[in-house]
PDB file of N, CA and C in Angstrom:
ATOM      1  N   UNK A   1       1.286  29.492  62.114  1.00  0.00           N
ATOM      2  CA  UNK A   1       1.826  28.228  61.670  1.00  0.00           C
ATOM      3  C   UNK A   1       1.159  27.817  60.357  1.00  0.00           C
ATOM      4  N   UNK A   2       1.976  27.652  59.511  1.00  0.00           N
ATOM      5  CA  UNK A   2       1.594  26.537  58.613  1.00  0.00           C
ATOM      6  C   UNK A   2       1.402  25.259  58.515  1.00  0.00           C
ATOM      7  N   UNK A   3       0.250  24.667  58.182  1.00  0.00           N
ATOM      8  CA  UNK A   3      -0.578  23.247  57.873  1.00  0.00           C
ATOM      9  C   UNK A   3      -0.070  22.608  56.577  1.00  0.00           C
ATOM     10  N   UNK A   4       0.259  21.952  55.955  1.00  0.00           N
ATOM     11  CA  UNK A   4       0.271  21.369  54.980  1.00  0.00           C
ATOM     12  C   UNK A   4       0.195  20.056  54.803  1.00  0.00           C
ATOM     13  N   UNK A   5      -0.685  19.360  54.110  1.00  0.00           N
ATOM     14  CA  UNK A   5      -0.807  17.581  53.665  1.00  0.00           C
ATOM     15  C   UNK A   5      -1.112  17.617  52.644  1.00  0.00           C
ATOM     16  N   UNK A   6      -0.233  16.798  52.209  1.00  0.00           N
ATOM     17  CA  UNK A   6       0.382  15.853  50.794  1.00  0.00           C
ATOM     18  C   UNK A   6       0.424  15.082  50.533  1.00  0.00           C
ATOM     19  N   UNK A   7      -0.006  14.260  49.162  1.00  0.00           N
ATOM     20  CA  UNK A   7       0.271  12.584  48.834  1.00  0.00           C
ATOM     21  C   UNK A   7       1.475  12.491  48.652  1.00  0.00           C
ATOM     22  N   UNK A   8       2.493  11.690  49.162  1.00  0.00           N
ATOM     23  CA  UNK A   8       3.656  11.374  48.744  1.00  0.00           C
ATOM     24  C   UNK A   8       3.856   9.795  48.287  1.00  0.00           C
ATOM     25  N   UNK A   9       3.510   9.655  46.662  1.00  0.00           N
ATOM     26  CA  UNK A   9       2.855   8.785  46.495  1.00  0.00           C
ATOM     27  C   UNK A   9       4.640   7.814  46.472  1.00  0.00           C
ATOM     28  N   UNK A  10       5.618   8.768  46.304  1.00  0.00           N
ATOM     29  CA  UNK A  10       6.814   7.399  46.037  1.00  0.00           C
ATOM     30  C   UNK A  10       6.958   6.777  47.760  1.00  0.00           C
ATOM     31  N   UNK A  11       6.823   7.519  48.661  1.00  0.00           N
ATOM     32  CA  UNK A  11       6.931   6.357  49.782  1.00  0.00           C
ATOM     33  C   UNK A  11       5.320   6.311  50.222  1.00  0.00           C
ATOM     34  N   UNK A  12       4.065   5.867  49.688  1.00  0.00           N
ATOM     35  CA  UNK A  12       2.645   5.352  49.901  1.00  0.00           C
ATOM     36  C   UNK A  12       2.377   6.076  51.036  1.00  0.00           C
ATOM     37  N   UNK A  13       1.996   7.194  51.201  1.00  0.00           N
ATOM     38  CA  UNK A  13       1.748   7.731  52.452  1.00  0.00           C
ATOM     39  C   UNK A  13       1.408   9.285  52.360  1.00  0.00           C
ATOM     40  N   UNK A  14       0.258   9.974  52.750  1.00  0.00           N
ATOM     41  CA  UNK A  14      -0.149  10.982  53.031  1.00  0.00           C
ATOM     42  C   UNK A  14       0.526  11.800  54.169  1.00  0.00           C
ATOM     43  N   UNK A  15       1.515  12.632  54.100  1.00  0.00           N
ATOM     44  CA  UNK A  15       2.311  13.767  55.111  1.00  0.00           C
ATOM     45  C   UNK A  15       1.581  14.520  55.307  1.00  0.00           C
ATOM     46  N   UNK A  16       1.387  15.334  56.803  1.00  0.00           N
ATOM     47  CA  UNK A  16       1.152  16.501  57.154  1.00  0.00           C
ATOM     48  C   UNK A  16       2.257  17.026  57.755  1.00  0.00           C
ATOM     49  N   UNK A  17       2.600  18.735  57.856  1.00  0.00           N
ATOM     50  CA  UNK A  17       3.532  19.227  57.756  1.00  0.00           C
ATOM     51  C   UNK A  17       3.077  20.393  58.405  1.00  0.00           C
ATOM     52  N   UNK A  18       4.113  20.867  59.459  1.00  0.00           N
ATOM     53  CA  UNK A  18       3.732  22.195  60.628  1.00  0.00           C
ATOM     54  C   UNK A  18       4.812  23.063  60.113  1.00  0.00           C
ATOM     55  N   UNK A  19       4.764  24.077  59.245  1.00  0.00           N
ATOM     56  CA  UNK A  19       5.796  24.967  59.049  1.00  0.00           C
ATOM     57  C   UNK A  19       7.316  24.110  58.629  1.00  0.00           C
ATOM     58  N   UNK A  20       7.026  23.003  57.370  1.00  0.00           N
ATOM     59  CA  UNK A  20       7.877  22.078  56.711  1.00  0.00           C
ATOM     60  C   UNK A  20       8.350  20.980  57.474  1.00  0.00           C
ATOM     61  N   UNK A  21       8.114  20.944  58.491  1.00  0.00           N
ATOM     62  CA  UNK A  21       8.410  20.026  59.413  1.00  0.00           C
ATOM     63  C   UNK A  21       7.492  18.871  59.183  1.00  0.00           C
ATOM     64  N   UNK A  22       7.541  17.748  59.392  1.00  0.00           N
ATOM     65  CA  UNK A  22       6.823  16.371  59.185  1.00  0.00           C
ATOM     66  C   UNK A  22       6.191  16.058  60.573  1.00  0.00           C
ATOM     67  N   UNK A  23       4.752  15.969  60.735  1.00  0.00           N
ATOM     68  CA  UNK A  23       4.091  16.273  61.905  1.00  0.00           C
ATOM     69  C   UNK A  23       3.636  14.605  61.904  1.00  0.00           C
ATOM     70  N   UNK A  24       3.722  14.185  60.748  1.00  0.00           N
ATOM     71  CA  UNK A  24       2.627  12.378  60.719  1.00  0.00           C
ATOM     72  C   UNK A  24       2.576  11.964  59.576  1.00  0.00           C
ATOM     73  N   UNK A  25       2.305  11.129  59.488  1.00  0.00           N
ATOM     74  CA  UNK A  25       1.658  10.501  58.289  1.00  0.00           C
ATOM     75  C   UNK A  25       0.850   9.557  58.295  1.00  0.00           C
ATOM     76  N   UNK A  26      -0.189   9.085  57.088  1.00  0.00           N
ATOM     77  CA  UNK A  26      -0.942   8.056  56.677  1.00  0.00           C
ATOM     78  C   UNK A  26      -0.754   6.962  55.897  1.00  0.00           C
ATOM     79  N   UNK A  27       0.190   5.854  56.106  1.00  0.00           N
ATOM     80  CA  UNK A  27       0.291   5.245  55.122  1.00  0.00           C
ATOM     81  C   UNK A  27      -0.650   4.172  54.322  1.00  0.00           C
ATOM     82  N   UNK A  28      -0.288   4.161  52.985  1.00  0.00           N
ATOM     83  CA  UNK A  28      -1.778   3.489  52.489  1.00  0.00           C
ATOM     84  C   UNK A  28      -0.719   1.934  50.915  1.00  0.00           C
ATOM     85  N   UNK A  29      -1.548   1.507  51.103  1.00  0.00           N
ATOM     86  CA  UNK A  29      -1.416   0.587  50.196  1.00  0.00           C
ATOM     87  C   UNK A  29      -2.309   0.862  48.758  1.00  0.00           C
ATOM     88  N   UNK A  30      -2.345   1.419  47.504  1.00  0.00           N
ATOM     89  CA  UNK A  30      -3.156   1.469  46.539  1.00  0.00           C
ATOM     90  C   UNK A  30      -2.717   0.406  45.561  1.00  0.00           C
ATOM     91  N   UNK A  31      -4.019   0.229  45.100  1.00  0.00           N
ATOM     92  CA  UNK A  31      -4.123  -1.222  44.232  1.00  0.00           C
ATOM     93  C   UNK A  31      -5.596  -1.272  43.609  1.00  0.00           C
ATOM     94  N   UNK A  32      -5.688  -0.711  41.922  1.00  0.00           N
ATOM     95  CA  UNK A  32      -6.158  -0.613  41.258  1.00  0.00           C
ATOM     96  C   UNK A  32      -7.141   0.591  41.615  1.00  0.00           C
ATOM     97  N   UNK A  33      -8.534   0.237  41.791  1.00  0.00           N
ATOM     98  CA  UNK A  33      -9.916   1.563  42.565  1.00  0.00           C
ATOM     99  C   UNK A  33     -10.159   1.418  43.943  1.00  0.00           C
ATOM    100  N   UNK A  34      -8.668   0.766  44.486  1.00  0.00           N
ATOM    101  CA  UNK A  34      -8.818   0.691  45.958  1.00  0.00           C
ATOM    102  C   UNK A  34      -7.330   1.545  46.994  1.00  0.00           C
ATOM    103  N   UNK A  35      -8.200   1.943  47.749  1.00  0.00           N
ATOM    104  CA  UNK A  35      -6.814   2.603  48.796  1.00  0.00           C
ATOM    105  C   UNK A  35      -6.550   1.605  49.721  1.00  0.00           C
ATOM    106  N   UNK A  36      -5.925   1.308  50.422  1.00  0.00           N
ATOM    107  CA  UNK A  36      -6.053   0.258  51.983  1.00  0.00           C
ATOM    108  C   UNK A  36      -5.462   1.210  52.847  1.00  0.00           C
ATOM    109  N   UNK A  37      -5.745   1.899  54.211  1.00  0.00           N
ATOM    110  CA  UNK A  37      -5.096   2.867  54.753  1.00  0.00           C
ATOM    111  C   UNK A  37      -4.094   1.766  56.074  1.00  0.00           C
ATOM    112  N   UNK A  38      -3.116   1.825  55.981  1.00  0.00           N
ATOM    113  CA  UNK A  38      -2.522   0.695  57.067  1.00  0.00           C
ATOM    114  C   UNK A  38      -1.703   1.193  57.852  1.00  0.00           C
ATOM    115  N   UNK A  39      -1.799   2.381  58.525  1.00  0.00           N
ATOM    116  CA  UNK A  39      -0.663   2.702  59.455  1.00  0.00           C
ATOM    117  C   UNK A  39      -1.094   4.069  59.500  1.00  0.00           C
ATOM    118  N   UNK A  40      -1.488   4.646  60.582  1.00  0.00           N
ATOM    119  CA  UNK A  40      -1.178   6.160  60.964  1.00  0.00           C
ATOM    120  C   UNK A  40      -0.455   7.114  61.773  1.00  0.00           C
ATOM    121  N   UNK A  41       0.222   7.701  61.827  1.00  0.00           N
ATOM    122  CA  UNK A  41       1.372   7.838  63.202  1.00  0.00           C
ATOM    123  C   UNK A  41       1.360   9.497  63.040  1.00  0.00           C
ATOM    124  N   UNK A  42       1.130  10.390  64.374  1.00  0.00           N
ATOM    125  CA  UNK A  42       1.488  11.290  64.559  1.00  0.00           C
ATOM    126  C   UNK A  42       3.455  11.401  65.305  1.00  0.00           C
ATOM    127  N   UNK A  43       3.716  12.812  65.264  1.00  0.00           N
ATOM    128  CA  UNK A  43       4.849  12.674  66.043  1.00  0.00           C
ATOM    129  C   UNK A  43       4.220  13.508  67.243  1.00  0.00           C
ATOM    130  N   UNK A  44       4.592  12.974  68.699  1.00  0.00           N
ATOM    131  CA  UNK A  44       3.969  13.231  69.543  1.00  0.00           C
ATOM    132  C   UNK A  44       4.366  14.653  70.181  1.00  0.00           C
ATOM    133  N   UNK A  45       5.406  15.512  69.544  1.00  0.00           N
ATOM    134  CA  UNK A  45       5.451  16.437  69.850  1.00  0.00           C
ATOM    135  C   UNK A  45       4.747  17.556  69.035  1.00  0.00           C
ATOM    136  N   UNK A  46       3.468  16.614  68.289  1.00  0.00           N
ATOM    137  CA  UNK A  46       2.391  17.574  67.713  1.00  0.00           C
ATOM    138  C   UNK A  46       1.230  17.324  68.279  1.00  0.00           C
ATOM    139  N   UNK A  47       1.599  16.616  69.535  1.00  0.00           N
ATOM    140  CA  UNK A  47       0.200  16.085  70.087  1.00  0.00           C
ATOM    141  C   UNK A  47      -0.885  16.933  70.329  1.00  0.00           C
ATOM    142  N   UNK A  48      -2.412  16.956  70.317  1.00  0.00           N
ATOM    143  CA  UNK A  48      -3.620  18.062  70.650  1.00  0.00           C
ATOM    144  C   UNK A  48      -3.728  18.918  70.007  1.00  0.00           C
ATOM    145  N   UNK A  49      -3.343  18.750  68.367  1.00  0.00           N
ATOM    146  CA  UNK A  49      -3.274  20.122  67.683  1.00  0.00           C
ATOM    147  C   UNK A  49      -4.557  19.702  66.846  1.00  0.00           C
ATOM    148  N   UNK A  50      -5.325  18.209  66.836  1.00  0.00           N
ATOM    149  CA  UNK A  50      -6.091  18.333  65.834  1.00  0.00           C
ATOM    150  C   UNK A  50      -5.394  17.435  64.080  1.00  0.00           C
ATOM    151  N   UNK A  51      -4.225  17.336  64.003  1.00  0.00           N
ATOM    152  CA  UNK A  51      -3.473  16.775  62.878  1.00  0.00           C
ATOM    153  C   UNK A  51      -3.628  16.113  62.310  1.00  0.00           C
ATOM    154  N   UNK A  52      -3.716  14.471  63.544  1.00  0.00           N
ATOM    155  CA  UNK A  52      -4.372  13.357  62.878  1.00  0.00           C
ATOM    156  C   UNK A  52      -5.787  13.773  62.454  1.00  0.00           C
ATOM    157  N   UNK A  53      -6.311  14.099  62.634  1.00  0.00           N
ATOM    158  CA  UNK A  53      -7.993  14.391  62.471  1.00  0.00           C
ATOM    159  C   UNK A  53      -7.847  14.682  60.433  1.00  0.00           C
ATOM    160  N   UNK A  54      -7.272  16.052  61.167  1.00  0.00           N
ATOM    161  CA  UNK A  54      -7.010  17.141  59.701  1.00  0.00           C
ATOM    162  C   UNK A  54      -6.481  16.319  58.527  1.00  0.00           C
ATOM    163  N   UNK A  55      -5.263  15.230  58.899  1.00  0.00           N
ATOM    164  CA  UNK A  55      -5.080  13.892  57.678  1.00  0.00           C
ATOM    165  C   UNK A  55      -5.888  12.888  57.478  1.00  0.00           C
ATOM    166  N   UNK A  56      -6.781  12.540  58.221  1.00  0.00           N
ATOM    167  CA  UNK A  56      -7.457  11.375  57.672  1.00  0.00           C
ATOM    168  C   UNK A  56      -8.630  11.795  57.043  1.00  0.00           C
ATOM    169  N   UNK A  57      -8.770  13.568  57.301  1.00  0.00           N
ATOM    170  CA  UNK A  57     -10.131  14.100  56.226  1.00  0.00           C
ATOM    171  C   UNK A  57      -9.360  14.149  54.751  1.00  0.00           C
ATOM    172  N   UNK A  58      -8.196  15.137  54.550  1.00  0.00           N
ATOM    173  CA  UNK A  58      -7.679  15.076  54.000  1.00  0.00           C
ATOM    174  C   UNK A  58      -7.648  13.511  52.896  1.00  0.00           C
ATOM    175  N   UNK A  59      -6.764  12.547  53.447  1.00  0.00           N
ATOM    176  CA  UNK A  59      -6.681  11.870  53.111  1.00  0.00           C
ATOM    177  C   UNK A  59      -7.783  11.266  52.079  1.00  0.00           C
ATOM    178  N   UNK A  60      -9.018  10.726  53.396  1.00  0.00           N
ATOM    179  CA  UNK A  60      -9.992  10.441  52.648  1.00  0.00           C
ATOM    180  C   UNK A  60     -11.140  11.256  51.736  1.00  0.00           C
ATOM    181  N   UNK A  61     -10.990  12.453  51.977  1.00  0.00           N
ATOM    182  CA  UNK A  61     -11.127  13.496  50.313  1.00  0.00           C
ATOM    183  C   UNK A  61     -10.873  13.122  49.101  1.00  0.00           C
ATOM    184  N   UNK A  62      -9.263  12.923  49.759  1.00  0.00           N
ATOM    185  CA  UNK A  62      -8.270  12.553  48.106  1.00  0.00           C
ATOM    186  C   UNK A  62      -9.016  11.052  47.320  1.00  0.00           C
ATOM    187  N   UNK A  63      -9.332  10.439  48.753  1.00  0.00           N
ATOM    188  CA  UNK A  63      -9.811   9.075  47.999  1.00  0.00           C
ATOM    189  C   UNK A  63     -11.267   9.108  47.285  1.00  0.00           C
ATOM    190  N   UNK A  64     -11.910  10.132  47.756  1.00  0.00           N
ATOM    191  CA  UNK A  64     -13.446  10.513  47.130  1.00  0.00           C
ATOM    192  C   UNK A  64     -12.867  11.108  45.514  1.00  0.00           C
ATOM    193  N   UNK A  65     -12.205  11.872  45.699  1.00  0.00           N
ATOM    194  CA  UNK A  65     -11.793  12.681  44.724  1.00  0.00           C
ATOM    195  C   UNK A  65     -11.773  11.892  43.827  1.00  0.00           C
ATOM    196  N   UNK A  66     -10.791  10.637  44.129  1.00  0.00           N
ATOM    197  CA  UNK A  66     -10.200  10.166  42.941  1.00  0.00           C
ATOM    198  C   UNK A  66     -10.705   8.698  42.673  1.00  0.00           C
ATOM    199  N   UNK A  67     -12.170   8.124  43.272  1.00  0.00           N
ATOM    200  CA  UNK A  67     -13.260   7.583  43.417  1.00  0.00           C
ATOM    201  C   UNK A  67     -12.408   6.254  43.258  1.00  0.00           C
ATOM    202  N   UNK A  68     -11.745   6.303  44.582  1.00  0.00           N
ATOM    203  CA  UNK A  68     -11.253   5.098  45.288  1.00  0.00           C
ATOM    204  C   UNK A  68     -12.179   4.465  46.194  1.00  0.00           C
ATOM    205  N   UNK A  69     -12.430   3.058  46.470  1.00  0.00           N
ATOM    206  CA  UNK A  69     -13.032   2.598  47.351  1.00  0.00           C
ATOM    207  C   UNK A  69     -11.571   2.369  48.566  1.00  0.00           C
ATOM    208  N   UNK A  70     -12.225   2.540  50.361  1.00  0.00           N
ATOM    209  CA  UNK A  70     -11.506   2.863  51.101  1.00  0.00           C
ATOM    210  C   UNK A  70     -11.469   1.671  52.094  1.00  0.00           C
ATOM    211  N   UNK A  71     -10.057   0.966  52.331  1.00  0.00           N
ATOM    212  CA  UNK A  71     -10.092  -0.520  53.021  1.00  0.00           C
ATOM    213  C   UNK A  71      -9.567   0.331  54.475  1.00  0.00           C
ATOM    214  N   UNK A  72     -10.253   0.567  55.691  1.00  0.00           N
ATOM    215  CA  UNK A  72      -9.496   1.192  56.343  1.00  0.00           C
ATOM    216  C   UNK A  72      -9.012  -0.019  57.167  1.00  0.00           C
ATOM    217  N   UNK A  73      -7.898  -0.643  57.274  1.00  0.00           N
ATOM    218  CA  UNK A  73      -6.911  -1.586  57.630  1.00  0.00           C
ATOM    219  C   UNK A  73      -6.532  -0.867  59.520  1.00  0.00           C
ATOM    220  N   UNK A  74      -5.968   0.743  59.207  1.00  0.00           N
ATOM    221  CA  UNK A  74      -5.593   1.286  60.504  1.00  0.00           C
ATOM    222  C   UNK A  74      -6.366   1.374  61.210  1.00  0.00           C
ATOM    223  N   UNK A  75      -6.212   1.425  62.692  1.00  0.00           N
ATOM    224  CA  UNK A  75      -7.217   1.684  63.520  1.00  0.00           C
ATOM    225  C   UNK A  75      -7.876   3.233  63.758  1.00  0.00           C
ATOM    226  N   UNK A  76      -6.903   3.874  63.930  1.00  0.00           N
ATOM    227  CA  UNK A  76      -7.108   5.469  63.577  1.00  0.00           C
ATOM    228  C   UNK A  76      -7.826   5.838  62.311  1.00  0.00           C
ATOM    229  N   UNK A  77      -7.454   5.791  61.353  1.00  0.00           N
ATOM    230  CA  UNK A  77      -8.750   5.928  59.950  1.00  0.00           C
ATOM    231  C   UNK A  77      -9.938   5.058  60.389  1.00  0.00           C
ATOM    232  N   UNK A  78      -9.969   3.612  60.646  1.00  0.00           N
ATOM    233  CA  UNK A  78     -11.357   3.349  60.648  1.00  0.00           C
ATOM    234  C   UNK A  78     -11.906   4.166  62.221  1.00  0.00           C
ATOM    235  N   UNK A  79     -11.637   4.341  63.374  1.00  0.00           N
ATOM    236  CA  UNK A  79     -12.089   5.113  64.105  1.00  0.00           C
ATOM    237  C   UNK A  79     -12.401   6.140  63.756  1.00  0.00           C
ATOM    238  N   UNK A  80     -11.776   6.892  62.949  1.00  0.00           N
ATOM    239  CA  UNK A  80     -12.364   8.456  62.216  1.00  0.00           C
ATOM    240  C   UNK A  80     -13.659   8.461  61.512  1.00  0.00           C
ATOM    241  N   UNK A  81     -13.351   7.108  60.350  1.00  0.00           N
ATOM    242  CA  UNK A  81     -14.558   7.066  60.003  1.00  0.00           C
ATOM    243  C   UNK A  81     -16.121   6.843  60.584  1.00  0.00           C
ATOM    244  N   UNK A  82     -15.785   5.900  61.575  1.00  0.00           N
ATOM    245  CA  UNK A  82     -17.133   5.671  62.755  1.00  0.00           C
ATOM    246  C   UNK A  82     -17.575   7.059  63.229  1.00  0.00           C
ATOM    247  N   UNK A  83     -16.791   7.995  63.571  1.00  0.00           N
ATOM    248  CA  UNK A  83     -17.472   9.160  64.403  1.00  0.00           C
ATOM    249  C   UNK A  83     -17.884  10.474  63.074  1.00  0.00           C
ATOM    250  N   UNK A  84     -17.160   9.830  61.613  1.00  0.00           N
ATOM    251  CA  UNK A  84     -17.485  10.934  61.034  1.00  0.00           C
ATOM    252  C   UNK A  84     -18.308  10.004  59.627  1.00  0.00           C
ATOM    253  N   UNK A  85     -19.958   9.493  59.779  1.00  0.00           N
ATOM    254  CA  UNK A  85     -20.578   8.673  59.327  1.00  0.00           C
ATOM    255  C   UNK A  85     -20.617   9.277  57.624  1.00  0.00           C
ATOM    256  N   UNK A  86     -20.240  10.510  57.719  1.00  0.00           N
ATOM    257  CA  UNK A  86     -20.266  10.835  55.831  1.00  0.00           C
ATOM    258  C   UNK A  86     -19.376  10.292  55.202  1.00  0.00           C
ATOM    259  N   UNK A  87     -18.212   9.756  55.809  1.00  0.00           N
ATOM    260  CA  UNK A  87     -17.190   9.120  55.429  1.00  0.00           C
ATOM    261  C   UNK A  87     -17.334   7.653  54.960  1.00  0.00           C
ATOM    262  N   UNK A  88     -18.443   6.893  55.779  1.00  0.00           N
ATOM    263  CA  UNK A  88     -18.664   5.537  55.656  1.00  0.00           C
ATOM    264  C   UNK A  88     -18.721   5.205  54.247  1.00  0.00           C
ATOM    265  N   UNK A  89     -19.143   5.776  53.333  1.00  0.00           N
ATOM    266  CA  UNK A  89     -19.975   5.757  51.968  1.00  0.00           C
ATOM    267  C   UNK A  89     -18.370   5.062  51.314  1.00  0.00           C
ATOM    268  N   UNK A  90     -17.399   5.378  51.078  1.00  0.00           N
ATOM    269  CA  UNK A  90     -16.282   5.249  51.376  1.00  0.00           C
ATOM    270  C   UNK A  90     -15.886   3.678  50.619  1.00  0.00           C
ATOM    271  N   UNK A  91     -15.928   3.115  52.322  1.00  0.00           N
ATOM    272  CA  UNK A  91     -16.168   2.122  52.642  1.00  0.00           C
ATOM    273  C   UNK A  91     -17.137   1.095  51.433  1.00  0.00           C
ATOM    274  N   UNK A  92     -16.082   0.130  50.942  1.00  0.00           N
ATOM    275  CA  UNK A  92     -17.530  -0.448  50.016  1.00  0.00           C
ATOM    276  C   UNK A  92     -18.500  -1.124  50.790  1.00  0.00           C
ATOM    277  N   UNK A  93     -19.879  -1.386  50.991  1.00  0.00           N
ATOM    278  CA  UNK A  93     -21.609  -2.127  51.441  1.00  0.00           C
ATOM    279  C   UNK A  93     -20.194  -3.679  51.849  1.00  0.00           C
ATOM    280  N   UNK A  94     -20.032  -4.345  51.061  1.00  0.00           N
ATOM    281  CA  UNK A  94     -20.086  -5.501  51.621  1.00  0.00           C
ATOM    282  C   UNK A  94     -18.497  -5.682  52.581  1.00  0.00           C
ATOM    283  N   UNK A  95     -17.873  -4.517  52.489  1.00  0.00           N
ATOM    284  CA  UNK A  95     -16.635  -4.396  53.380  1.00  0.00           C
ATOM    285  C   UNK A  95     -17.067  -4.258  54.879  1.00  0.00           C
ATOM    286  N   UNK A  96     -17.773  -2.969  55.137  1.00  0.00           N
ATOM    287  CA  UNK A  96     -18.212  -2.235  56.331  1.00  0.00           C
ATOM    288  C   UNK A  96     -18.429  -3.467  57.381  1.00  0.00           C
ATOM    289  N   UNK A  97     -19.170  -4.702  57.096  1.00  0.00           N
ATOM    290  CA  UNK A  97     -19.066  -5.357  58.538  1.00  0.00           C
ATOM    291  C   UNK A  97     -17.491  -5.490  59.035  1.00  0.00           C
ATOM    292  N   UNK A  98     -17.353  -6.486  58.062  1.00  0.00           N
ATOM    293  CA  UNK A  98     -15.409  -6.273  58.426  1.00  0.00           C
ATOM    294  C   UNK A  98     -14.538  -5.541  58.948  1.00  0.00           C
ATOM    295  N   UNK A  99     -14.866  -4.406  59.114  1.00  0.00           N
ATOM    296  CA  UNK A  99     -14.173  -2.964  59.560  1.00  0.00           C
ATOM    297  C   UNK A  99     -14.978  -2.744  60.865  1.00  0.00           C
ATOM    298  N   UNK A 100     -15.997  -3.126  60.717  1.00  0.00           N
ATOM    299  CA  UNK A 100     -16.874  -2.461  62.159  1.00  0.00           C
ATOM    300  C   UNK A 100     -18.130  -1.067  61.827  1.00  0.00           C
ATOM    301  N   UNK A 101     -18.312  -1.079  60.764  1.00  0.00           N
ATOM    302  CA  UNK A 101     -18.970   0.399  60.406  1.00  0.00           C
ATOM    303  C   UNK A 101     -20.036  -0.169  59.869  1.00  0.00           C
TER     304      UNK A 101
END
């Protein structure tokens, strides 16, 4: 099988893709050196593969990359980020109470 995730920046949202098929997405709000991540949705007939995981690294890569500060709004991104603490940095110092991190 093929993996693939993508910014698809005309509808605000990070796709992952199982052999072209649309497995989920991340949608995000950007606005200026900030991402806001607000919605994450797998399709549940990709359930236990690992997907969501694999997009919200993804995702938040892209936002390191491109030295975005990260509003995680969704519950799924900010849960990712809690269990994966390299990610927090992310997160701007005076946001993190707000979010829980």
């Amino acid at each position: 099988m093929t993996t693939t995730i993508a910014d698809n920046p005309d509808r605000s949202r990070f796709e992952i893709t199982e052999d072209g098929e649309l497995a989920g997405f991340a949608e995000y709000h950007r606005y200026e050196n900030e991402i806001a991540f607000i919605h994450t949705e797998t399709d549940p007939a990709f359930a236990g593969r690992g997907l969501a995981g694999a997009l919200a690294r993804a995702a938040l890569d892209t936002a390191r990359e491109q030295g975005l500060a990260v509003l995680p709004y969704c519950p799924f991104i900010r849960g990712w980020i809690g269990k994966h603490p390299e990610y927090v940095d992310l997160v701007p110092e005076a946001q993190r109470t707000r979010f829980g991190l």
